[in-house]
PDB file of N, CA and C in Angstrom:
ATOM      1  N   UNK A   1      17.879  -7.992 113.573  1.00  0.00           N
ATOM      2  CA  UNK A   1      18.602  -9.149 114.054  1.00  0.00           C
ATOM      3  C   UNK A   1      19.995  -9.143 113.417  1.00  0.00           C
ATOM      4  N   UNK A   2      21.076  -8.878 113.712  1.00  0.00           N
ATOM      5  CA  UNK A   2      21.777  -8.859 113.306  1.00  0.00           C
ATOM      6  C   UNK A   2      23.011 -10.666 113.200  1.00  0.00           C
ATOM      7  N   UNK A   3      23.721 -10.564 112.164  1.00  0.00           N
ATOM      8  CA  UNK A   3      23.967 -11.605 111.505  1.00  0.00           C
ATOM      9  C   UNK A   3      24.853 -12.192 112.332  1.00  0.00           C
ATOM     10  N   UNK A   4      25.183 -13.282 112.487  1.00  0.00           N
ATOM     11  CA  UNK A   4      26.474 -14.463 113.295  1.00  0.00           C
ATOM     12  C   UNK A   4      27.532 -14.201 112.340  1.00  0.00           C
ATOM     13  N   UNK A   5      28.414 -14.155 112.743  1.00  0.00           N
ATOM     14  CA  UNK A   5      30.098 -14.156 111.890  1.00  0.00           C
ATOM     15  C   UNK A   5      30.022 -15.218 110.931  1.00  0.00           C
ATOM     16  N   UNK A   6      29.604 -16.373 111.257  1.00  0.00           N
ATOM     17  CA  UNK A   6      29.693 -17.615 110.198  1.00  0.00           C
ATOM     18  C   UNK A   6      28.160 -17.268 108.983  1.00  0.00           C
ATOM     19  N   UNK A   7      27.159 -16.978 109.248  1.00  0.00           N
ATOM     20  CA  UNK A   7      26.264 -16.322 108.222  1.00  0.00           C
ATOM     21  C   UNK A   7      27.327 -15.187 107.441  1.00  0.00           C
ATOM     22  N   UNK A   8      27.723 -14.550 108.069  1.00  0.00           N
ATOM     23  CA  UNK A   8      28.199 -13.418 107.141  1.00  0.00           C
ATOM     24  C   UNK A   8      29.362 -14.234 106.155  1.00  0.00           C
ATOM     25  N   UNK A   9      30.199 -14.602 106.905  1.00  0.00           N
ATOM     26  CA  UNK A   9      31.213 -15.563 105.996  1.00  0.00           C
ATOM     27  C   UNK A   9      30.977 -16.331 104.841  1.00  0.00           C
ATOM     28  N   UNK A  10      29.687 -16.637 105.087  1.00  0.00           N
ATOM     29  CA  UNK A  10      28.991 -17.478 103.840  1.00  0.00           C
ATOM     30  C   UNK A  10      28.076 -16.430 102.863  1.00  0.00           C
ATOM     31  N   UNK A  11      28.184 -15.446 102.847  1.00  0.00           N
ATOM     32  CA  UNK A  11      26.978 -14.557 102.414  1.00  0.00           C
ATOM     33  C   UNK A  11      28.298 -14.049 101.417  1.00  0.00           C
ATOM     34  N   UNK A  12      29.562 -13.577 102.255  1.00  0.00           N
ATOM     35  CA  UNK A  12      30.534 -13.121 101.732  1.00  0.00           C
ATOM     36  C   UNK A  12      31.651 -14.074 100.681  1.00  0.00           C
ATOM     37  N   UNK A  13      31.552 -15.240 100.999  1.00  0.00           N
ATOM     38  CA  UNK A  13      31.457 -16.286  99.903  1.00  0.00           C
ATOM     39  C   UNK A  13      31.400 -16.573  98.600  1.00  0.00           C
ATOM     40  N   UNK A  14      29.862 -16.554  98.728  1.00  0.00           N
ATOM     41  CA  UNK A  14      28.876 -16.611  97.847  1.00  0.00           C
ATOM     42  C   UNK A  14      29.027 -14.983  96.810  1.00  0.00           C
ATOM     43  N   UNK A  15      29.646 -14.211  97.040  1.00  0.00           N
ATOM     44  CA  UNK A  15      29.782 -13.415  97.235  1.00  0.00           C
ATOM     45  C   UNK A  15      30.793 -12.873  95.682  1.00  0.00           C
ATOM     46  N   UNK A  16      32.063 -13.638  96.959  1.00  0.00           N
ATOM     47  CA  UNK A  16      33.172 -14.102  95.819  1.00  0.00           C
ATOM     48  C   UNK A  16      32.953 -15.046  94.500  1.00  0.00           C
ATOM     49  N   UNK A  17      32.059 -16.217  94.723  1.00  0.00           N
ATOM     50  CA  UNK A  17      31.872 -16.906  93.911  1.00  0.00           C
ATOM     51  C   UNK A  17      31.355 -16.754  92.672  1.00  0.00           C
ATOM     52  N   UNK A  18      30.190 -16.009  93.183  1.00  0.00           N
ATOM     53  CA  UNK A  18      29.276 -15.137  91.968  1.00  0.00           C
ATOM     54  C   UNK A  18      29.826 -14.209  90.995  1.00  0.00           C
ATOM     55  N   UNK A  19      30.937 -13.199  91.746  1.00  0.00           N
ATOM     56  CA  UNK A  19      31.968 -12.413  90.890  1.00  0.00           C
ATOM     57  C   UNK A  19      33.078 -13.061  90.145  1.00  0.00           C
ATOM     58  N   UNK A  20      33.342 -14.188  90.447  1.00  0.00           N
ATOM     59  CA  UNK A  20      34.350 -14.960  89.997  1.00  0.00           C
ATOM     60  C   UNK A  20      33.662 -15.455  88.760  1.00  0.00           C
ATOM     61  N   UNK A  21      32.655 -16.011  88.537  1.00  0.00           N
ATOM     62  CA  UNK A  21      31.886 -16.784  88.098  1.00  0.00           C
ATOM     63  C   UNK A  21      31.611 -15.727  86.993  1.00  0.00           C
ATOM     64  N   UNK A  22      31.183 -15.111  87.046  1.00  0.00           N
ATOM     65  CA  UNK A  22      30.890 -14.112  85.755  1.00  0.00           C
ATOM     66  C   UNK A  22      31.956 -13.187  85.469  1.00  0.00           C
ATOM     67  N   UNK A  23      32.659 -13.065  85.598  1.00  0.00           N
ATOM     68  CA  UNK A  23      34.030 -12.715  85.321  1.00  0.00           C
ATOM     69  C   UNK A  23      34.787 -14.060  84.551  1.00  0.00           C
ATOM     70  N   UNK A  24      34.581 -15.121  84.818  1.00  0.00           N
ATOM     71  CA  UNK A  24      34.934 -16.673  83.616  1.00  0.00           C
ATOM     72  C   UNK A  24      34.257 -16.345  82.469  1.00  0.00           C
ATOM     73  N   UNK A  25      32.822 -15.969  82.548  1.00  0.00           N
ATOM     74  CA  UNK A  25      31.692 -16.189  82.119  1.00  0.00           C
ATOM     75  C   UNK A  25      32.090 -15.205  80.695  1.00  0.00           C
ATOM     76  N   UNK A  26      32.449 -13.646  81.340  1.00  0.00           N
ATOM     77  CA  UNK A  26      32.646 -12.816  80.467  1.00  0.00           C
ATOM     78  C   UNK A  26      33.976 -12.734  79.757  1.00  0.00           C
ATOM     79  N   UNK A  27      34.887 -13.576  79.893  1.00  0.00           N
ATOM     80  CA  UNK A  27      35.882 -13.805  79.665  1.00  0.00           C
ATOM     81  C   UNK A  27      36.254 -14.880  78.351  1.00  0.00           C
ATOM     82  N   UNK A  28      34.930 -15.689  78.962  1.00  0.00           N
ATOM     83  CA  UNK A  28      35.349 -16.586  77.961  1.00  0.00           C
ATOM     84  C   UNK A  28      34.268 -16.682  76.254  1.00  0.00           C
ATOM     85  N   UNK A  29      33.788 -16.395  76.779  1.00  0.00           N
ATOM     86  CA  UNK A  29      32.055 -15.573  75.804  1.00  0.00           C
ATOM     87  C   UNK A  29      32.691 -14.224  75.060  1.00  0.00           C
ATOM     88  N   UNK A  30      33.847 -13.955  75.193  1.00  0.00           N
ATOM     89  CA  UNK A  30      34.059 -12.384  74.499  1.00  0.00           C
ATOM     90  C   UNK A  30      34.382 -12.852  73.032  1.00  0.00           C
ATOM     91  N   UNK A  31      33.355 -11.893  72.438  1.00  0.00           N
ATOM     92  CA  UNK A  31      33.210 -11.926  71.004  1.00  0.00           C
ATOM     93  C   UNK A  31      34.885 -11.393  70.103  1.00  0.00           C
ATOM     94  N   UNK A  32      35.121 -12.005  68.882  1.00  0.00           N
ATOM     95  CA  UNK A  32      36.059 -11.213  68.378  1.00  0.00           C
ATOM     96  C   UNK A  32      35.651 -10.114  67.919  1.00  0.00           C
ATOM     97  N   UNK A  33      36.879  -9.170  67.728  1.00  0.00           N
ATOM     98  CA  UNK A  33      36.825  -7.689  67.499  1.00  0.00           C
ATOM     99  C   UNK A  33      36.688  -8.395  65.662  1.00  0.00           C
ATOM    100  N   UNK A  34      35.799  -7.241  65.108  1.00  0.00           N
ATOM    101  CA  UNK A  34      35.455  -7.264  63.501  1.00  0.00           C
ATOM    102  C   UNK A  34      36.129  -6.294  63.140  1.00  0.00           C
ATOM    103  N   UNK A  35      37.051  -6.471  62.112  1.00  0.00           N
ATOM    104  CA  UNK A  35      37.816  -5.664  61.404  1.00  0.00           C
ATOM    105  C   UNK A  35      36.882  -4.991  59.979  1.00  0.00           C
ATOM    106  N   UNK A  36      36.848  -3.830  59.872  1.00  0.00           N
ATOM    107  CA  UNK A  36      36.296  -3.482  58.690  1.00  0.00           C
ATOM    108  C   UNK A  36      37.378  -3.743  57.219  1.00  0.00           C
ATOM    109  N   UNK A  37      36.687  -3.537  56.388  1.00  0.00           N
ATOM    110  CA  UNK A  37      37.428  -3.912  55.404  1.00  0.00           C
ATOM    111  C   UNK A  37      38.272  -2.768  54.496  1.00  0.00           C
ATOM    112  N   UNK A  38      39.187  -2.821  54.073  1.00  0.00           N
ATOM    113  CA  UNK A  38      40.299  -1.367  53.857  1.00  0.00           C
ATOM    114  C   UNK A  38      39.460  -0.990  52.273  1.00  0.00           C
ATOM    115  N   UNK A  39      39.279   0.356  52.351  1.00  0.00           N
ATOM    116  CA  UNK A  39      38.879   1.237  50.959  1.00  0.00           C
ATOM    117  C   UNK A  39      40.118   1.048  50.028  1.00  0.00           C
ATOM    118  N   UNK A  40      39.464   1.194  48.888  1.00  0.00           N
ATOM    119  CA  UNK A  40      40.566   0.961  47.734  1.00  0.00           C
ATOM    120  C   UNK A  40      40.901   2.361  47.699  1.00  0.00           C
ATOM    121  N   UNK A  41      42.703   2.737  47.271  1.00  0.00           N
ATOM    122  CA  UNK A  41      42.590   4.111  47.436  1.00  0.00           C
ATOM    123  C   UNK A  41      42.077   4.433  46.472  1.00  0.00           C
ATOM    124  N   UNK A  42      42.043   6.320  46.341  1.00  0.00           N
ATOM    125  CA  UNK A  42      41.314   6.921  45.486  1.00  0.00           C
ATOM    126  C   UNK A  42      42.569   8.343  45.404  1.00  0.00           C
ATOM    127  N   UNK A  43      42.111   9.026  44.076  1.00  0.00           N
ATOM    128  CA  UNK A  43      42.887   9.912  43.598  1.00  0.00           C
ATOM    129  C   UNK A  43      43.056  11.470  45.189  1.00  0.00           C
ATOM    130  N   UNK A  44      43.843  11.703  45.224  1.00  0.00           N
ATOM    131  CA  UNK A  44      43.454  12.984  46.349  1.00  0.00           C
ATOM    132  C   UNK A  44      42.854  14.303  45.742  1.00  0.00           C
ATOM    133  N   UNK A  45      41.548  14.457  45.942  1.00  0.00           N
ATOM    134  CA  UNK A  45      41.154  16.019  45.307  1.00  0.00           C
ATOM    135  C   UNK A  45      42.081  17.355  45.284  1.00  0.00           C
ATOM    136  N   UNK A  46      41.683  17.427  44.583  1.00  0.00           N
ATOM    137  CA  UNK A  46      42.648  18.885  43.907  1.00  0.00           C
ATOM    138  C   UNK A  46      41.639  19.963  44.984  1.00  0.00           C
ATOM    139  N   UNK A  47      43.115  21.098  45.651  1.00  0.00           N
ATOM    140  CA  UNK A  47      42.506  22.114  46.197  1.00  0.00           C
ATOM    141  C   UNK A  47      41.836  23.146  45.542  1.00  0.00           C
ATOM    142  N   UNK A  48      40.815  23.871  46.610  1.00  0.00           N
ATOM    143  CA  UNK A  48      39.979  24.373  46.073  1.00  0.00           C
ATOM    144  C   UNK A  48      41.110  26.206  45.748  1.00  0.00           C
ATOM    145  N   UNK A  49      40.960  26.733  44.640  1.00  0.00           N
ATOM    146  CA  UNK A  49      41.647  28.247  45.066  1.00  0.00           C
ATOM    147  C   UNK A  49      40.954  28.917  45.612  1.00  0.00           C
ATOM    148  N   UNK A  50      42.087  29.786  46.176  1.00  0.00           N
ATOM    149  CA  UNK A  50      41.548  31.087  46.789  1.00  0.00           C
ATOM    150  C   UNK A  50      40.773  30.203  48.300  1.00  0.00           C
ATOM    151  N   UNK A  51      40.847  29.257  48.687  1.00  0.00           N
ATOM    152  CA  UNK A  51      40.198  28.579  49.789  1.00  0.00           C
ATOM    153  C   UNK A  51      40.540  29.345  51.015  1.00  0.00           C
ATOM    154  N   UNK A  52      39.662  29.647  51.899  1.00  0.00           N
ATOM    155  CA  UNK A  52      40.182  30.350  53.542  1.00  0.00           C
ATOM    156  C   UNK A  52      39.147  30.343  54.152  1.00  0.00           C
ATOM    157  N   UNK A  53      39.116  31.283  55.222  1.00  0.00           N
ATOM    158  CA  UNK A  53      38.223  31.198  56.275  1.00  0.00           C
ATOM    159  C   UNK A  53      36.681  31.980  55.870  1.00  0.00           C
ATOM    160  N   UNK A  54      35.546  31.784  55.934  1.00  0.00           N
ATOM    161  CA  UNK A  54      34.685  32.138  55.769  1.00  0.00           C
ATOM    162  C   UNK A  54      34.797  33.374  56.410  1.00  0.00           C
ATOM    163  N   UNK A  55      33.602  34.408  55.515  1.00  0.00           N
ATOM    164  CA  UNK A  55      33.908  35.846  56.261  1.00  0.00           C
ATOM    165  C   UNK A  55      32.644  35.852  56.406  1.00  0.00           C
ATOM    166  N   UNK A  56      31.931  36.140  58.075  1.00  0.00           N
ATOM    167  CA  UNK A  56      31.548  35.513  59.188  1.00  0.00           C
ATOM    168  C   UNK A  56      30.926  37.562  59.417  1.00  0.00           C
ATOM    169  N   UNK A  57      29.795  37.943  59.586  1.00  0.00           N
ATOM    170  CA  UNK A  57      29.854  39.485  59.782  1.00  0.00           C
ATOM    171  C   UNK A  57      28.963  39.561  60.660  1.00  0.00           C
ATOM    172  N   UNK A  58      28.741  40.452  61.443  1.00  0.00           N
ATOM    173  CA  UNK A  58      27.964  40.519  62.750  1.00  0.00           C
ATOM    174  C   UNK A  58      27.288  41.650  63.046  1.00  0.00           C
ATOM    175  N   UNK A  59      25.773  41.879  62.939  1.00  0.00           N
ATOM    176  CA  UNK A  59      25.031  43.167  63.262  1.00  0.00           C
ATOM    177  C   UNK A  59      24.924  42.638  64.568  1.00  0.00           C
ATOM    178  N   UNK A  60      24.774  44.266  65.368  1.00  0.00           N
ATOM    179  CA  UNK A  60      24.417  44.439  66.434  1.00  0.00           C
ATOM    180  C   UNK A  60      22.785  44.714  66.708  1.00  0.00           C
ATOM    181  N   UNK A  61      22.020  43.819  67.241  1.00  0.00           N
ATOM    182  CA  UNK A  61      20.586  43.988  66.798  1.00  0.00           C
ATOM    183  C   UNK A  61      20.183  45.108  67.723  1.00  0.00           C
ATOM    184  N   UNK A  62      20.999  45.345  68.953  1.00  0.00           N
ATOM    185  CA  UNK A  62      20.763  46.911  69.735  1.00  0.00           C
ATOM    186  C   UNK A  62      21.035  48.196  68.585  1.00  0.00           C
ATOM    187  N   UNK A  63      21.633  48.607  67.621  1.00  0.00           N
ATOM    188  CA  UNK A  63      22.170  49.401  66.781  1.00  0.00           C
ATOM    189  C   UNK A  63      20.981  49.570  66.002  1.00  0.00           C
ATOM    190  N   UNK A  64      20.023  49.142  65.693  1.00  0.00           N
ATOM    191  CA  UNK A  64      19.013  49.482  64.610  1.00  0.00           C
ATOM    192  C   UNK A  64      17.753  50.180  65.614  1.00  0.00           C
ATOM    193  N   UNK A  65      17.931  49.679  66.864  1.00  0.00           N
ATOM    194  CA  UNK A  65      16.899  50.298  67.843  1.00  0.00           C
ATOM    195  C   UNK A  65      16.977  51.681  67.693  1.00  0.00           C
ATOM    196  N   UNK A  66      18.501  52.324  67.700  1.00  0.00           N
ATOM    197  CA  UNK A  66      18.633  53.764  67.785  1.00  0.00           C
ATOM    198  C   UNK A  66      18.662  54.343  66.787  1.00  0.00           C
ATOM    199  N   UNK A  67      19.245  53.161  65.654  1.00  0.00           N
ATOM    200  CA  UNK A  67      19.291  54.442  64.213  1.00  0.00           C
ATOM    201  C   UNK A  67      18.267  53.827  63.504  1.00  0.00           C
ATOM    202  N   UNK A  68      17.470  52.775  63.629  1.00  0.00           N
ATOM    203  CA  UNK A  68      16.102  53.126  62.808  1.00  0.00           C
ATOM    204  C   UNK A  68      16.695  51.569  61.534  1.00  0.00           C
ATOM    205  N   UNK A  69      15.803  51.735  60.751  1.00  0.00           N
ATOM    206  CA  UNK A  69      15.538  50.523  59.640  1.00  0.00           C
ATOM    207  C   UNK A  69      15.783  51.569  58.370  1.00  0.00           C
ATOM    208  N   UNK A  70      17.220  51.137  57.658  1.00  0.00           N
ATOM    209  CA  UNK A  70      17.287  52.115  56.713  1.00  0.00           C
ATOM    210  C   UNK A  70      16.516  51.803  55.548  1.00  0.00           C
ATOM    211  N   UNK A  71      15.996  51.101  55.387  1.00  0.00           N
ATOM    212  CA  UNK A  71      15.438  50.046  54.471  1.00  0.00           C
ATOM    213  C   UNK A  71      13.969  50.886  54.359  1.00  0.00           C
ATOM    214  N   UNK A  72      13.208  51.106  55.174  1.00  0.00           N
ATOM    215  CA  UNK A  72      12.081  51.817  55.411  1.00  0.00           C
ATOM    216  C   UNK A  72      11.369  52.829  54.229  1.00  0.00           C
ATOM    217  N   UNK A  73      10.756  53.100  53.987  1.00  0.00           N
ATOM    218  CA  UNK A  73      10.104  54.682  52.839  1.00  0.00           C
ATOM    219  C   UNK A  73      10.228  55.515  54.529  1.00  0.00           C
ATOM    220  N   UNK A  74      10.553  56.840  54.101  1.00  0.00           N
ATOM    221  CA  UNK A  74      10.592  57.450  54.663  1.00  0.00           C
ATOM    222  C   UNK A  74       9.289  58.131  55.112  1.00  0.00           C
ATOM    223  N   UNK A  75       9.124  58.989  56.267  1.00  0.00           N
ATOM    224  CA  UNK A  75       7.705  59.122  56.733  1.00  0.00           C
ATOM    225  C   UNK A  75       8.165  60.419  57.231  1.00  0.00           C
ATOM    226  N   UNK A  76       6.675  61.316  57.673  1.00  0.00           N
ATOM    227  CA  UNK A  76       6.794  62.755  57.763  1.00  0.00           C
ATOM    228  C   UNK A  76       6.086  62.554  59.339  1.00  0.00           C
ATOM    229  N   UNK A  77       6.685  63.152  59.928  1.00  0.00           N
ATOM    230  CA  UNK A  77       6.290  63.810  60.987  1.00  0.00           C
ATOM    231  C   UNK A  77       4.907  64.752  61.033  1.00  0.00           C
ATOM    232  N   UNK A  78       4.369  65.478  60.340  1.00  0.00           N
ATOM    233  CA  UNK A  78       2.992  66.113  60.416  1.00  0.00           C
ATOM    234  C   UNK A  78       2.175  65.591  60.118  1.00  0.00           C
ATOM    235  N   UNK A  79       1.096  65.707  60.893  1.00  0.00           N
ATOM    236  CA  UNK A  79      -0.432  64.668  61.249  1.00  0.00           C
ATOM    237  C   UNK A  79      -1.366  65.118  59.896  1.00  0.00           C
ATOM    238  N   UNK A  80      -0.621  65.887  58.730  1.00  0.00           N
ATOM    239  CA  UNK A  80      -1.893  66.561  57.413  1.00  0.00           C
ATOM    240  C   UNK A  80      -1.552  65.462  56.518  1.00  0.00           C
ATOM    241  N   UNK A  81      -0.143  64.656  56.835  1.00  0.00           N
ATOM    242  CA  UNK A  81      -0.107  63.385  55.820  1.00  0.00           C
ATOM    243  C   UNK A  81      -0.603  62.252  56.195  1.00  0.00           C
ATOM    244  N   UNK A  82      -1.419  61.814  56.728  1.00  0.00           N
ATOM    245  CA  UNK A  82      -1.996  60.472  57.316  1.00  0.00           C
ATOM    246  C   UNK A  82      -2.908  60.349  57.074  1.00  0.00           C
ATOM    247  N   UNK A  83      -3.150  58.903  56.833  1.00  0.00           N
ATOM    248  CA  UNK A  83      -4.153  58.776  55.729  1.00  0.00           C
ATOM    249  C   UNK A  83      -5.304  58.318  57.230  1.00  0.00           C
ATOM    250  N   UNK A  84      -6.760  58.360  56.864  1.00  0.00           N
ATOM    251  CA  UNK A  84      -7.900  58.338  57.615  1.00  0.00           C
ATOM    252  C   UNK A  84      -8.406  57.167  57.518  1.00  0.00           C
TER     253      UNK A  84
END
């Protein structure tokens, strides 16, 4: 069923009113902003020496696939050293 021009006019209204209305609402209800309270100063730390960029190093975890775990005991290839 669609609406009569004068229903809509009043729907659209009501409409305005409601937005108006809480827009007062929020306007007038707005809280004050809270200021924090200022730090007392303090001495400025002394730099650190020798201070810079962290040294940051990067294995390639493909690279140990081919050359092996140097870390390892070494092992023999012939089947007379294996234990049973």
């Amino acid at each position: 069923m669609p609406r009569t021009p004068a229903l809509a006019g009043v729907s659209a209204t009501m409409l305005v009113i409601a937005a108006l209305a809480l827009f007062v609402f929020e306007v007038a209800h707005r809280p004050r902003i809270a200021r924090a309270p200022l730090l007392p100063p303090v001495a400025f730390p002394k730099p650190i020496a020798g201070a810079g960029l962290p040294l940051v190093s990067f294995q390639d975890p493909r690279a140990i696939i081919l050359v092996g775990n140097p870390y390892s005991p070494p092992r023999s290839l012939s089947p007379s050293t294996g234990a049973r």
